[in-house]
PDB file of N, CA and C in Angstrom:
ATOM      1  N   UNK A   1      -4.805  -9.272 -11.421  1.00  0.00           N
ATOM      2  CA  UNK A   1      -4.590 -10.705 -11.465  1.00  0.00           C
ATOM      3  C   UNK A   1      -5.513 -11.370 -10.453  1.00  0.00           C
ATOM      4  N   UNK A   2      -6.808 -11.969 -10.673  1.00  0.00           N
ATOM      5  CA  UNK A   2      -7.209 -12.576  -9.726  1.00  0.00           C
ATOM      6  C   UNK A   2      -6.624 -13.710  -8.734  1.00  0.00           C
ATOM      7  N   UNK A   3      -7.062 -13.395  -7.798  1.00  0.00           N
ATOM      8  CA  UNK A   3      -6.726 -14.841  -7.054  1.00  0.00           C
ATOM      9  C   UNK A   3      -5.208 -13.927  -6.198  1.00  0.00           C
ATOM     10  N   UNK A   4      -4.640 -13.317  -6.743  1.00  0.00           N
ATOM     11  CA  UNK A   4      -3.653 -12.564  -5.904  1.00  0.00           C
ATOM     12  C   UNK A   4      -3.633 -11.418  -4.777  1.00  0.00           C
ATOM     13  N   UNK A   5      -4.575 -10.586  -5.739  1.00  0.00           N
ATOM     14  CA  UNK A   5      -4.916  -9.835  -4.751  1.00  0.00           C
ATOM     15  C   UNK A   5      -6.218  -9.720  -4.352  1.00  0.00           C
ATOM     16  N   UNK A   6      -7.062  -9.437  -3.050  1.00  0.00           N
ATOM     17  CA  UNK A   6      -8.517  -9.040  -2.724  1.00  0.00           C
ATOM     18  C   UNK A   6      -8.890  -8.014  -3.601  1.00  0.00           C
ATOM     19  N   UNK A   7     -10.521  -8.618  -4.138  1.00  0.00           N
ATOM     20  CA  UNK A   7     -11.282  -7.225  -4.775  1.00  0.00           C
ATOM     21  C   UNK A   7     -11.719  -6.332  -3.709  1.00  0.00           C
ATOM     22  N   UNK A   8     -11.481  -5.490  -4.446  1.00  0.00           N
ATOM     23  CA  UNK A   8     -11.922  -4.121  -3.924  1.00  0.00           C
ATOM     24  C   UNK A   8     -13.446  -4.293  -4.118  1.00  0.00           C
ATOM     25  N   UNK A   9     -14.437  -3.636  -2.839  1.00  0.00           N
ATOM     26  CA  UNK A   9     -15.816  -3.724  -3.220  1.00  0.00           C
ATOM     27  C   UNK A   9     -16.685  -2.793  -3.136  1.00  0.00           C
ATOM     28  N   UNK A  10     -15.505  -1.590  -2.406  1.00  0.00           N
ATOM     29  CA  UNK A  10     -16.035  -0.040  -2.295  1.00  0.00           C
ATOM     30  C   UNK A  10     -14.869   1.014  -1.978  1.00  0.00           C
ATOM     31  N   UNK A  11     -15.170   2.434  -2.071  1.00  0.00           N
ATOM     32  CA  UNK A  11     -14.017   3.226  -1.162  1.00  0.00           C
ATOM     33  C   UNK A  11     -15.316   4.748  -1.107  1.00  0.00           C
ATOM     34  N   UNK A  12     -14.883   5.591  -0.724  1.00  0.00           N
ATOM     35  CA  UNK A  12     -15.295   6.674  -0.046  1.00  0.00           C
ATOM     36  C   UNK A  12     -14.598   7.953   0.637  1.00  0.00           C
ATOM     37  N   UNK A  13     -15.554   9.119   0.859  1.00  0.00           N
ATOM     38  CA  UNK A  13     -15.303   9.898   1.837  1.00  0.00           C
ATOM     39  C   UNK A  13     -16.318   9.856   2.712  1.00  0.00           C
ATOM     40  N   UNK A  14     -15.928  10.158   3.953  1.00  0.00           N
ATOM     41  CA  UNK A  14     -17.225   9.962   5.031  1.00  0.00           C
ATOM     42  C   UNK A  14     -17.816  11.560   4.917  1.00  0.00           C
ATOM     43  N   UNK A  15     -18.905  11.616   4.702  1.00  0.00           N
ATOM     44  CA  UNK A  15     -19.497  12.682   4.721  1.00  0.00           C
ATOM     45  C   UNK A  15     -19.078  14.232   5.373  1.00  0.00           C
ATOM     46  N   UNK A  16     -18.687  13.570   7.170  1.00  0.00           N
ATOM     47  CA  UNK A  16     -18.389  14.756   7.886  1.00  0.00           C
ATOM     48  C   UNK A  16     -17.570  14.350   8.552  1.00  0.00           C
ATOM     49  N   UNK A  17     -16.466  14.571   8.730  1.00  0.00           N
ATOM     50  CA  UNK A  17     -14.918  14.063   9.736  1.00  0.00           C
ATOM     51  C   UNK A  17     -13.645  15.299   9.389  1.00  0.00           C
ATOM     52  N   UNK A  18     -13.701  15.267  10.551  1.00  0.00           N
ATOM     53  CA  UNK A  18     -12.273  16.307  10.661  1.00  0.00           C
ATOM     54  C   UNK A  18     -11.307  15.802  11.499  1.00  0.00           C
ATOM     55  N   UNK A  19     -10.081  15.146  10.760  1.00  0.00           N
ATOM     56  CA  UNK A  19      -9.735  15.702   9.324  1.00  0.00           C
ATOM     57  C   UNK A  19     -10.516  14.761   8.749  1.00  0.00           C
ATOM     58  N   UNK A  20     -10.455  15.181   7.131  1.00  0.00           N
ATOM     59  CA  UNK A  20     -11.122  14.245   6.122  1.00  0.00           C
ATOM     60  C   UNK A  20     -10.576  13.013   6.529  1.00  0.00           C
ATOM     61  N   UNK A  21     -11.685  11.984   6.169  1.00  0.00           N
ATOM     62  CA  UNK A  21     -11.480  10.884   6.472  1.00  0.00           C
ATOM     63  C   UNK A  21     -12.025   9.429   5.048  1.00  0.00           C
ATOM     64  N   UNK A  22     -11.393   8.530   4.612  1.00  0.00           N
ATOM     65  CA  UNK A  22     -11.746   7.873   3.806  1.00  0.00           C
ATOM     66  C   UNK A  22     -11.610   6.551   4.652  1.00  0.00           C
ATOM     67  N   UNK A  23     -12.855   5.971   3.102  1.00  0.00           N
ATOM     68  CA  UNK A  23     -12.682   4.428   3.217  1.00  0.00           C
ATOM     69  C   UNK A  23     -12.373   3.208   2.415  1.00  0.00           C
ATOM     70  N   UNK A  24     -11.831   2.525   2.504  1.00  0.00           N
ATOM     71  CA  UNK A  24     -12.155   1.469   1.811  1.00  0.00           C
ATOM     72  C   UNK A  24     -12.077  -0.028   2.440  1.00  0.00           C
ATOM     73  N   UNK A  25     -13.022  -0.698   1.239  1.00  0.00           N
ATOM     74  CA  UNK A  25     -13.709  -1.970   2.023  1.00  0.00           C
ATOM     75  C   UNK A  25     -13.135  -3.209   0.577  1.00  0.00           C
ATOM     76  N   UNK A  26     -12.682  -4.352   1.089  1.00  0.00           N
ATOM     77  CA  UNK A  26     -12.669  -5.698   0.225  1.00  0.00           C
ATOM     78  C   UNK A  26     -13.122  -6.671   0.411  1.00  0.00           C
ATOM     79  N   UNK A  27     -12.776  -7.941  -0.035  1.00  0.00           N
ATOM     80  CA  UNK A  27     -13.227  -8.872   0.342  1.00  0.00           C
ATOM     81  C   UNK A  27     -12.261  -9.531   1.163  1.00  0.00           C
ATOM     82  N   UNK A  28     -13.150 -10.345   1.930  1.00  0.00           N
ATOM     83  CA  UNK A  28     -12.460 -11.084   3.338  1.00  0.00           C
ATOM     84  C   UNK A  28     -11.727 -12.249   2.978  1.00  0.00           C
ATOM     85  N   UNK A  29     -10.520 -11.927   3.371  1.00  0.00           N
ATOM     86  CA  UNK A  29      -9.749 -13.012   2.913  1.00  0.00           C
ATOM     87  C   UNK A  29      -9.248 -13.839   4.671  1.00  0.00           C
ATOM     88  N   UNK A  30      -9.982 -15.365   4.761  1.00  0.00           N
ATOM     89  CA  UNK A  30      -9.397 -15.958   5.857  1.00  0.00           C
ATOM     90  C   UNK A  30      -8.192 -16.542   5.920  1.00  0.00           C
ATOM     91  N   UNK A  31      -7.691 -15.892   6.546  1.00  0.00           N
ATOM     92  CA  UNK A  31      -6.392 -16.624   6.796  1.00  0.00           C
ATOM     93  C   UNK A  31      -5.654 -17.390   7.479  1.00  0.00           C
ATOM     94  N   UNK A  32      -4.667 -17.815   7.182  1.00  0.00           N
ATOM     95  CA  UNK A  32      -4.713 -19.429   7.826  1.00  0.00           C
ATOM     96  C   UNK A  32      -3.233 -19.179   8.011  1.00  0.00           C
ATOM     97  N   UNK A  33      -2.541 -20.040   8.903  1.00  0.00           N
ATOM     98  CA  UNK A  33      -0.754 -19.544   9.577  1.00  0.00           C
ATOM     99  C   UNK A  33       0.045 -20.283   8.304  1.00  0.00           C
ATOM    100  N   UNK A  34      -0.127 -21.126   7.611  1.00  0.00           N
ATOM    101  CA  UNK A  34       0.773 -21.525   6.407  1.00  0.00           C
ATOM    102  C   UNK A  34       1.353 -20.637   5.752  1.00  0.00           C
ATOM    103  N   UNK A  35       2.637 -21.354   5.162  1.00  0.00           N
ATOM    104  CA  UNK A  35       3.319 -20.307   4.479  1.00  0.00           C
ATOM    105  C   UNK A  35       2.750 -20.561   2.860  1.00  0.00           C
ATOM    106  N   UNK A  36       2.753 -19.616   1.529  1.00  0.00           N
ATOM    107  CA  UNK A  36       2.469 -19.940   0.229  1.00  0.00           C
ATOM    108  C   UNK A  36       3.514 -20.299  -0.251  1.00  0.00           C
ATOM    109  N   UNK A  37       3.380 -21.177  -1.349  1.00  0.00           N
ATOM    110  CA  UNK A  37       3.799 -22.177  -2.284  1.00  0.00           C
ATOM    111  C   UNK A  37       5.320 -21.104  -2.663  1.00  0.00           C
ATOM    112  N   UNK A  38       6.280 -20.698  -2.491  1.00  0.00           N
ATOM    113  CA  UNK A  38       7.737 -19.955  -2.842  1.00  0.00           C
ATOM    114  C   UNK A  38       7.586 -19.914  -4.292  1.00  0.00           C
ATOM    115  N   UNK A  39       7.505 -20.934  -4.998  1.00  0.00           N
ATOM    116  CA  UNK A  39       7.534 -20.995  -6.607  1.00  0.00           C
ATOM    117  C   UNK A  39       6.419 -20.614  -7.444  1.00  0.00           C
ATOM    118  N   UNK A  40       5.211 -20.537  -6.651  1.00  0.00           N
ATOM    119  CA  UNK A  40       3.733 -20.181  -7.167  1.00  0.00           C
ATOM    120  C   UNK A  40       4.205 -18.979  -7.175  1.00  0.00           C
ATOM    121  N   UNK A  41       4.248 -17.726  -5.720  1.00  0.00           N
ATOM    122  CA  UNK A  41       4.172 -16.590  -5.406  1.00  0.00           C
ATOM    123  C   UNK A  41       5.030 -15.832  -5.891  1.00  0.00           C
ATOM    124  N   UNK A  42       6.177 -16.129  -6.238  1.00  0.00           N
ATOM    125  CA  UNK A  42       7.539 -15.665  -6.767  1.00  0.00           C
ATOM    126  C   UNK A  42       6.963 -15.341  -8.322  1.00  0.00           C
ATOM    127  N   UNK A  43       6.164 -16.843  -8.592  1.00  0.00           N
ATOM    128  CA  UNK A  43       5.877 -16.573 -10.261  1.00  0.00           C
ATOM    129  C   UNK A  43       4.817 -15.557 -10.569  1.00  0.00           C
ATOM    130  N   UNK A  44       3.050 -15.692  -9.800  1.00  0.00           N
ATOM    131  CA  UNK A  44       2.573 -14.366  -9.738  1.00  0.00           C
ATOM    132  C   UNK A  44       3.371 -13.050  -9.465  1.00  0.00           C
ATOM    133  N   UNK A  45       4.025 -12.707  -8.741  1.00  0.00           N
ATOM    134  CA  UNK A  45       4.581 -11.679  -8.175  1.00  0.00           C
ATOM    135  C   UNK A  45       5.254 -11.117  -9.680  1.00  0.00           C
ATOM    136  N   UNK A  46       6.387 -11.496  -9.994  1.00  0.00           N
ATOM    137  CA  UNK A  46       6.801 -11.304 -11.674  1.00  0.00           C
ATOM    138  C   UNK A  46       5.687 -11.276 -12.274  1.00  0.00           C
ATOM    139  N   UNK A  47       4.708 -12.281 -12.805  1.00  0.00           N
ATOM    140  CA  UNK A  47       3.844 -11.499 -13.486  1.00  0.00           C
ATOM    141  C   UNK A  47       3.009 -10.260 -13.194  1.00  0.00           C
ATOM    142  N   UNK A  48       2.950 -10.364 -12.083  1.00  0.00           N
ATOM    143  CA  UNK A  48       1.783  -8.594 -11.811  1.00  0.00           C
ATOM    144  C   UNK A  48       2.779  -7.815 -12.028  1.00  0.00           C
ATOM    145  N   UNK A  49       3.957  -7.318 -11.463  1.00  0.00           N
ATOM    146  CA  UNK A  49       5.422  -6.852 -11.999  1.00  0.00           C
ATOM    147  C   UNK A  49       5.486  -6.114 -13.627  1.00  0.00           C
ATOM    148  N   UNK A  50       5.118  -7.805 -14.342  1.00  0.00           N
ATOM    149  CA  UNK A  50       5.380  -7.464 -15.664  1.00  0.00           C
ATOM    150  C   UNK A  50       4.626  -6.897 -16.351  1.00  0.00           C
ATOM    151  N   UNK A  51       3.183  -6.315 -15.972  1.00  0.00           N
ATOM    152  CA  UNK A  51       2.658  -5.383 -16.553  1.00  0.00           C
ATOM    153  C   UNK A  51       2.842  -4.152 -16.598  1.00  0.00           C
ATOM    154  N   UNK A  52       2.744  -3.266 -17.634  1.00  0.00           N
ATOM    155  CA  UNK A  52       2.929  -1.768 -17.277  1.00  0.00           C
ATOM    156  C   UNK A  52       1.520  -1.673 -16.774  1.00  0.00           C
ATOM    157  N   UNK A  53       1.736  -0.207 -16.216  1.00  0.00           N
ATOM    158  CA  UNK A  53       0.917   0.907 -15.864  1.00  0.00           C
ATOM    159  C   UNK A  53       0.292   1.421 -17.096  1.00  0.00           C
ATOM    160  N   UNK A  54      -1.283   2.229 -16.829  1.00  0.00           N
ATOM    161  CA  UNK A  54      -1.664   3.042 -17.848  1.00  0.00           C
ATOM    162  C   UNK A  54      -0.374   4.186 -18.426  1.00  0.00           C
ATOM    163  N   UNK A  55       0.704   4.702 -16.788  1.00  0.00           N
ATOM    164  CA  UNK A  55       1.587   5.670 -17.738  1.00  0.00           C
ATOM    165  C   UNK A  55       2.614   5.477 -17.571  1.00  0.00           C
ATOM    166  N   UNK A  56       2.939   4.120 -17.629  1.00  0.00           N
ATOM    167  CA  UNK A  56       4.088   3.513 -17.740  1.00  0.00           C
ATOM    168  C   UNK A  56       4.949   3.664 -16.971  1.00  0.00           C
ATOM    169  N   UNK A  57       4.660   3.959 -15.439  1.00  0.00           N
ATOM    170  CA  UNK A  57       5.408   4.307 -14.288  1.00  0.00           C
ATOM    171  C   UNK A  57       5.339   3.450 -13.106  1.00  0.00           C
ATOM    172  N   UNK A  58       5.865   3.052 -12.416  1.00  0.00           N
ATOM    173  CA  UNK A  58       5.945   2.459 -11.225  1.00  0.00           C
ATOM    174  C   UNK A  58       5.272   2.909  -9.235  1.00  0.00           C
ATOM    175  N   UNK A  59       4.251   2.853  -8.810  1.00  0.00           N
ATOM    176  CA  UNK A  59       3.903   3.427  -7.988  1.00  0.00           C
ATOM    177  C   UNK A  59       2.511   3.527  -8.296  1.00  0.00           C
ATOM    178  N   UNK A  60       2.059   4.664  -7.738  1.00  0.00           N
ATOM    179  CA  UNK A  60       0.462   5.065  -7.780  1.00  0.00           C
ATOM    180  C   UNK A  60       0.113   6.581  -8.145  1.00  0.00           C
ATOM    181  N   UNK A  61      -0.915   7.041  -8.190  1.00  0.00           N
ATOM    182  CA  UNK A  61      -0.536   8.156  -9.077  1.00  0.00           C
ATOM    183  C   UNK A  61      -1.351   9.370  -7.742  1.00  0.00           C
ATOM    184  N   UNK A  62      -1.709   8.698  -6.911  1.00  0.00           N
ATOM    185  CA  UNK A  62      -1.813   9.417  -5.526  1.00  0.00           C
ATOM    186  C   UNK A  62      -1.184   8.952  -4.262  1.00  0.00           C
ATOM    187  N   UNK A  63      -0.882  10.162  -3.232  1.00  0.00           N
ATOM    188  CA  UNK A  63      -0.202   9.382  -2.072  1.00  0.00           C
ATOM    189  C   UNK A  63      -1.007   8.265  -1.533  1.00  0.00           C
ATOM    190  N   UNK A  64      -0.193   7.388  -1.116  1.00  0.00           N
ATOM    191  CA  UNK A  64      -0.676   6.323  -0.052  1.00  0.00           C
ATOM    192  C   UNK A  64      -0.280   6.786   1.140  1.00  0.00           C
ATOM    193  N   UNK A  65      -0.721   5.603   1.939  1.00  0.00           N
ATOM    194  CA  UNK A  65      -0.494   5.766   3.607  1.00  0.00           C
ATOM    195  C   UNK A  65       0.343   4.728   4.010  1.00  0.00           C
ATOM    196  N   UNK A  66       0.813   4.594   5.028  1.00  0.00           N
ATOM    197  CA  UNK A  66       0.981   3.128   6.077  1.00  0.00           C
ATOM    198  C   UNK A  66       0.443   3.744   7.371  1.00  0.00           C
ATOM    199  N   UNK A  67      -0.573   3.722   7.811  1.00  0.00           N
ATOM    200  CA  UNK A  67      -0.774   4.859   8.669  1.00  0.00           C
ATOM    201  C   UNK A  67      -0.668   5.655   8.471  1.00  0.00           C
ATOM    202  N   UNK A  68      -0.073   6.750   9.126  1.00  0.00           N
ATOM    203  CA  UNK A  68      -0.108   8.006   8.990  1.00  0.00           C
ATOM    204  C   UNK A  68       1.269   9.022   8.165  1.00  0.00           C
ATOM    205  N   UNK A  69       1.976   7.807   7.570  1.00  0.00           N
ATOM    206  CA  UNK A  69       3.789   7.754   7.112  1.00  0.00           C
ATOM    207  C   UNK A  69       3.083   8.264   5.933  1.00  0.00           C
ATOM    208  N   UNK A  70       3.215   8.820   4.995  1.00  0.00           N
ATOM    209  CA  UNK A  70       2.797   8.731   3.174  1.00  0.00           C
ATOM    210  C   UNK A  70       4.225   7.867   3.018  1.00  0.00           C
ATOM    211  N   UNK A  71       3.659   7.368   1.743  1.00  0.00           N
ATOM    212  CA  UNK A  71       4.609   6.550   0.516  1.00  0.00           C
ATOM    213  C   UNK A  71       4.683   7.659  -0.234  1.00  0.00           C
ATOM    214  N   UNK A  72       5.602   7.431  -0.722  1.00  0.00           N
ATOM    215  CA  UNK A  72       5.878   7.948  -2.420  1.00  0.00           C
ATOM    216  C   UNK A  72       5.092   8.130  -3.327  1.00  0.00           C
ATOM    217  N   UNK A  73       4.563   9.157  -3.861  1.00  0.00           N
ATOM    218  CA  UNK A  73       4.085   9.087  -5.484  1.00  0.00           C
ATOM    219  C   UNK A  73       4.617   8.659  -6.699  1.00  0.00           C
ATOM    220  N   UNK A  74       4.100   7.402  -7.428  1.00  0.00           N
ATOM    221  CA  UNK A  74       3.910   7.266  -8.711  1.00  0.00           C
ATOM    222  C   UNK A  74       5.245   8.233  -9.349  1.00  0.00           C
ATOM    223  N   UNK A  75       5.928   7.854 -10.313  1.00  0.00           N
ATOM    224  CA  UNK A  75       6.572   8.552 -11.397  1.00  0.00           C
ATOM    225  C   UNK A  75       8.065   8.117 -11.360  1.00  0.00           C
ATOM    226  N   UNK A  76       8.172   6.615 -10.362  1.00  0.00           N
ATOM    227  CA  UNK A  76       9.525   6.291 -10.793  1.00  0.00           C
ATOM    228  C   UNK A  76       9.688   5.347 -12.104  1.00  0.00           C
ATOM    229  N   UNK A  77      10.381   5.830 -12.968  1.00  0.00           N
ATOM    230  CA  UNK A  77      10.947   4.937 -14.536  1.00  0.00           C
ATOM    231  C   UNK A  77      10.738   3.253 -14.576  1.00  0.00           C
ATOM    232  N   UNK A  78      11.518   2.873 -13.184  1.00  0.00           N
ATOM    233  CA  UNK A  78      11.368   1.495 -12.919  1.00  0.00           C
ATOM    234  C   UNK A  78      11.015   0.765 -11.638  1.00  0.00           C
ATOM    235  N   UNK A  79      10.978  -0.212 -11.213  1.00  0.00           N
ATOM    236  CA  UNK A  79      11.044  -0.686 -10.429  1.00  0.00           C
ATOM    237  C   UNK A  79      11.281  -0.569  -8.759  1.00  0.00           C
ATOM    238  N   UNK A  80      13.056  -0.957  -9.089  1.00  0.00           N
ATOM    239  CA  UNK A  80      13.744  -0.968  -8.243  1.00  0.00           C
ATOM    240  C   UNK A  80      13.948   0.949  -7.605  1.00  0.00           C
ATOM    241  N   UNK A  81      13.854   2.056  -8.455  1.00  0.00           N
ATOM    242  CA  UNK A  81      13.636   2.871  -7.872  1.00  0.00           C
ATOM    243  C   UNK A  81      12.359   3.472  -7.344  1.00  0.00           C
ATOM    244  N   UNK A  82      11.745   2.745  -7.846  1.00  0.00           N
ATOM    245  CA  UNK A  82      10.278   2.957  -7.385  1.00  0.00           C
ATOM    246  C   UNK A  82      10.189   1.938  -5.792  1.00  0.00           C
ATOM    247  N   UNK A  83      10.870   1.151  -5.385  1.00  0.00           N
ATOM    248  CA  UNK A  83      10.942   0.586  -4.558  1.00  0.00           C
ATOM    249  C   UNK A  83      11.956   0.976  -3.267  1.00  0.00           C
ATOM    250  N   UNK A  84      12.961   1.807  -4.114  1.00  0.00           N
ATOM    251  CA  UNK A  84      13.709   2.328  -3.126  1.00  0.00           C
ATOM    252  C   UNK A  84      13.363   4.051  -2.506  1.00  0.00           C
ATOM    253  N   UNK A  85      12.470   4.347  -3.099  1.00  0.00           N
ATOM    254  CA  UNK A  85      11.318   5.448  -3.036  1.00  0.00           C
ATOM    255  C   UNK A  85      10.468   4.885  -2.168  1.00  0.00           C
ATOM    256  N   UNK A  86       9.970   4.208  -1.765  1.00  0.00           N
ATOM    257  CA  UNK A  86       8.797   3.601  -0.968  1.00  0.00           C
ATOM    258  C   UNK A  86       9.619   3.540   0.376  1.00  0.00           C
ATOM    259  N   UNK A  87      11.254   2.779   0.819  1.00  0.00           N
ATOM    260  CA  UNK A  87      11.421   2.168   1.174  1.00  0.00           C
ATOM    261  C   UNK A  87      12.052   3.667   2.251  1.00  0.00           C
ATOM    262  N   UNK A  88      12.645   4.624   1.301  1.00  0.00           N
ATOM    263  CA  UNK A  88      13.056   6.041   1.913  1.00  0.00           C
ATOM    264  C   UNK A  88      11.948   6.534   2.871  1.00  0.00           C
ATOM    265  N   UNK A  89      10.728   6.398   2.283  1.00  0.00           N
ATOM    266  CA  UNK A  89       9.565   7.189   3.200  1.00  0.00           C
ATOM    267  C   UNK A  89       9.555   6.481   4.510  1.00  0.00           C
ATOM    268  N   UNK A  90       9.095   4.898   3.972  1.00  0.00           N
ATOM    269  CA  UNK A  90       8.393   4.447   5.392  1.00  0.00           C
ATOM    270  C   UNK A  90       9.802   4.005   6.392  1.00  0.00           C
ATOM    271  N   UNK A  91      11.233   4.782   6.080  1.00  0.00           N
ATOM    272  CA  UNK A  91      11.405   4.576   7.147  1.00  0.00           C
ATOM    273  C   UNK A  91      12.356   6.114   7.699  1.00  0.00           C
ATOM    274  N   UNK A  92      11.491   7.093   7.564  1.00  0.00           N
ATOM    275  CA  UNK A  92      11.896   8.046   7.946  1.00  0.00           C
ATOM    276  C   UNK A  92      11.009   8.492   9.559  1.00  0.00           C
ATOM    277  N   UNK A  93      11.598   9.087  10.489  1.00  0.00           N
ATOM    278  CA  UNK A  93      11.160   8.522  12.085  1.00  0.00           C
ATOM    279  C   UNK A  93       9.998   9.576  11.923  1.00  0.00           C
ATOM    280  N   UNK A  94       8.848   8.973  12.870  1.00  0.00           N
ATOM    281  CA  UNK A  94       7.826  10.152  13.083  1.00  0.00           C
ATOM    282  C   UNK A  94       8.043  11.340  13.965  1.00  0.00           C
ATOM    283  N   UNK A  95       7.827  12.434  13.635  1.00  0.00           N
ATOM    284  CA  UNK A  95       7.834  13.555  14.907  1.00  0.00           C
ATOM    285  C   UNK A  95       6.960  13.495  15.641  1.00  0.00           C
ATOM    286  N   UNK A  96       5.764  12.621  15.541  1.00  0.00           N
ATOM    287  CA  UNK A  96       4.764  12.544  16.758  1.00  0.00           C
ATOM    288  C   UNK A  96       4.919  11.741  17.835  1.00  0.00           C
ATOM    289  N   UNK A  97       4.432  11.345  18.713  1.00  0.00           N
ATOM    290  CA  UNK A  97       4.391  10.378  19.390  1.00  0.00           C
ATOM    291  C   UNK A  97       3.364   9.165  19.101  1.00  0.00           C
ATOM    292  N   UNK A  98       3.611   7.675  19.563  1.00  0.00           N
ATOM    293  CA  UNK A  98       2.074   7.307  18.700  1.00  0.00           C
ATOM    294  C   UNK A  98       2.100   5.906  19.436  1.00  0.00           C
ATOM    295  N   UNK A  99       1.206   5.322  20.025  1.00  0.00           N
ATOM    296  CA  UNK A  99       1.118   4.116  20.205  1.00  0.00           C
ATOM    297  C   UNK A  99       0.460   3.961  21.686  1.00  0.00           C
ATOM    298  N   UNK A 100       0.728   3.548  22.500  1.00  0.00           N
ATOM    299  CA  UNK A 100      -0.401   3.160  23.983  1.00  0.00           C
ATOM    300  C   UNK A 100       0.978   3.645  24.992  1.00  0.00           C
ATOM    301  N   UNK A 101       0.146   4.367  25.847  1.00  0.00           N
ATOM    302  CA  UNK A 101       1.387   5.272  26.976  1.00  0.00           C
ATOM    303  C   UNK A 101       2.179   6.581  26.684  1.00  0.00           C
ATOM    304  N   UNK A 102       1.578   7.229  25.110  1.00  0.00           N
ATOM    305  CA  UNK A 102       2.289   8.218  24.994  1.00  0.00           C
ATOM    306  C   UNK A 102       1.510   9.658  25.902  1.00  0.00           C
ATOM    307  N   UNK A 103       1.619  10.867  25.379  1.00  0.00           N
ATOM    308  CA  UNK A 103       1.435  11.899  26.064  1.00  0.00           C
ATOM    309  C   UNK A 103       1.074  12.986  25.110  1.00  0.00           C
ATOM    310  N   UNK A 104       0.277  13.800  25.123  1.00  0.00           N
ATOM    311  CA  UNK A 104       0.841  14.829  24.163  1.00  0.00           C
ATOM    312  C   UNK A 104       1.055  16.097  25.024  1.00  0.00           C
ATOM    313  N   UNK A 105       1.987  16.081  25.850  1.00  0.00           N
ATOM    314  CA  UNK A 105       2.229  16.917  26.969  1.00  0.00           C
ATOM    315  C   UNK A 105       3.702  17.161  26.712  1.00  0.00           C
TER     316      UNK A 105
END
């Protein structure tokens, strides 16, 4: 759906990084502190929603990230479990430590 989401304008593997390492690049979207239109965004949002998938599943058909958390893979029936699949991962606690002042001691 244009206009909703940023194009994508590349992605990648970096040649040599351990661990593997990827990229991807879009377009720059400036942003500004306003809030969007509730009745516009609500209505895109349902429509991107209302399309199927090439396999008619909800999700992606490889892991994602939020950092270093994975999401869920692709293959929930609908929606709302495809959402409550997402929602299980990213909030399960990390075993690492992570952020400014930690240790790995």
């Amino acid at each position: 759906m244009p206009g909703l989401v940023l194009k994508s304008l590349g992605w990648g593997k970096y040649r040599s990084a351990v661990p593997e390492t990827y990229f991807f690049i879009e377009d720059f979207k400036d942003m500004d502190m306003s809030l969007p239109n509730p009745g516009q965004l609500t209505q895109q949002t349902a429509q991107l929603h209302a399309n199927l998938s090439p396999n008619g599943m909800f999700g992606f058909e490889v892991t994602t990230f939020a950092g270093d958390v994975p999401h869920a893979k692709a293959g929930s029936p609908t929606g709302p479990s495809s959402s409550l699949e997402s929602l299980v991962c990213v909030s399960k606690p990390t075993r690492k430590p992570t952020g400014v002042g930690t240790s790995s001691s």
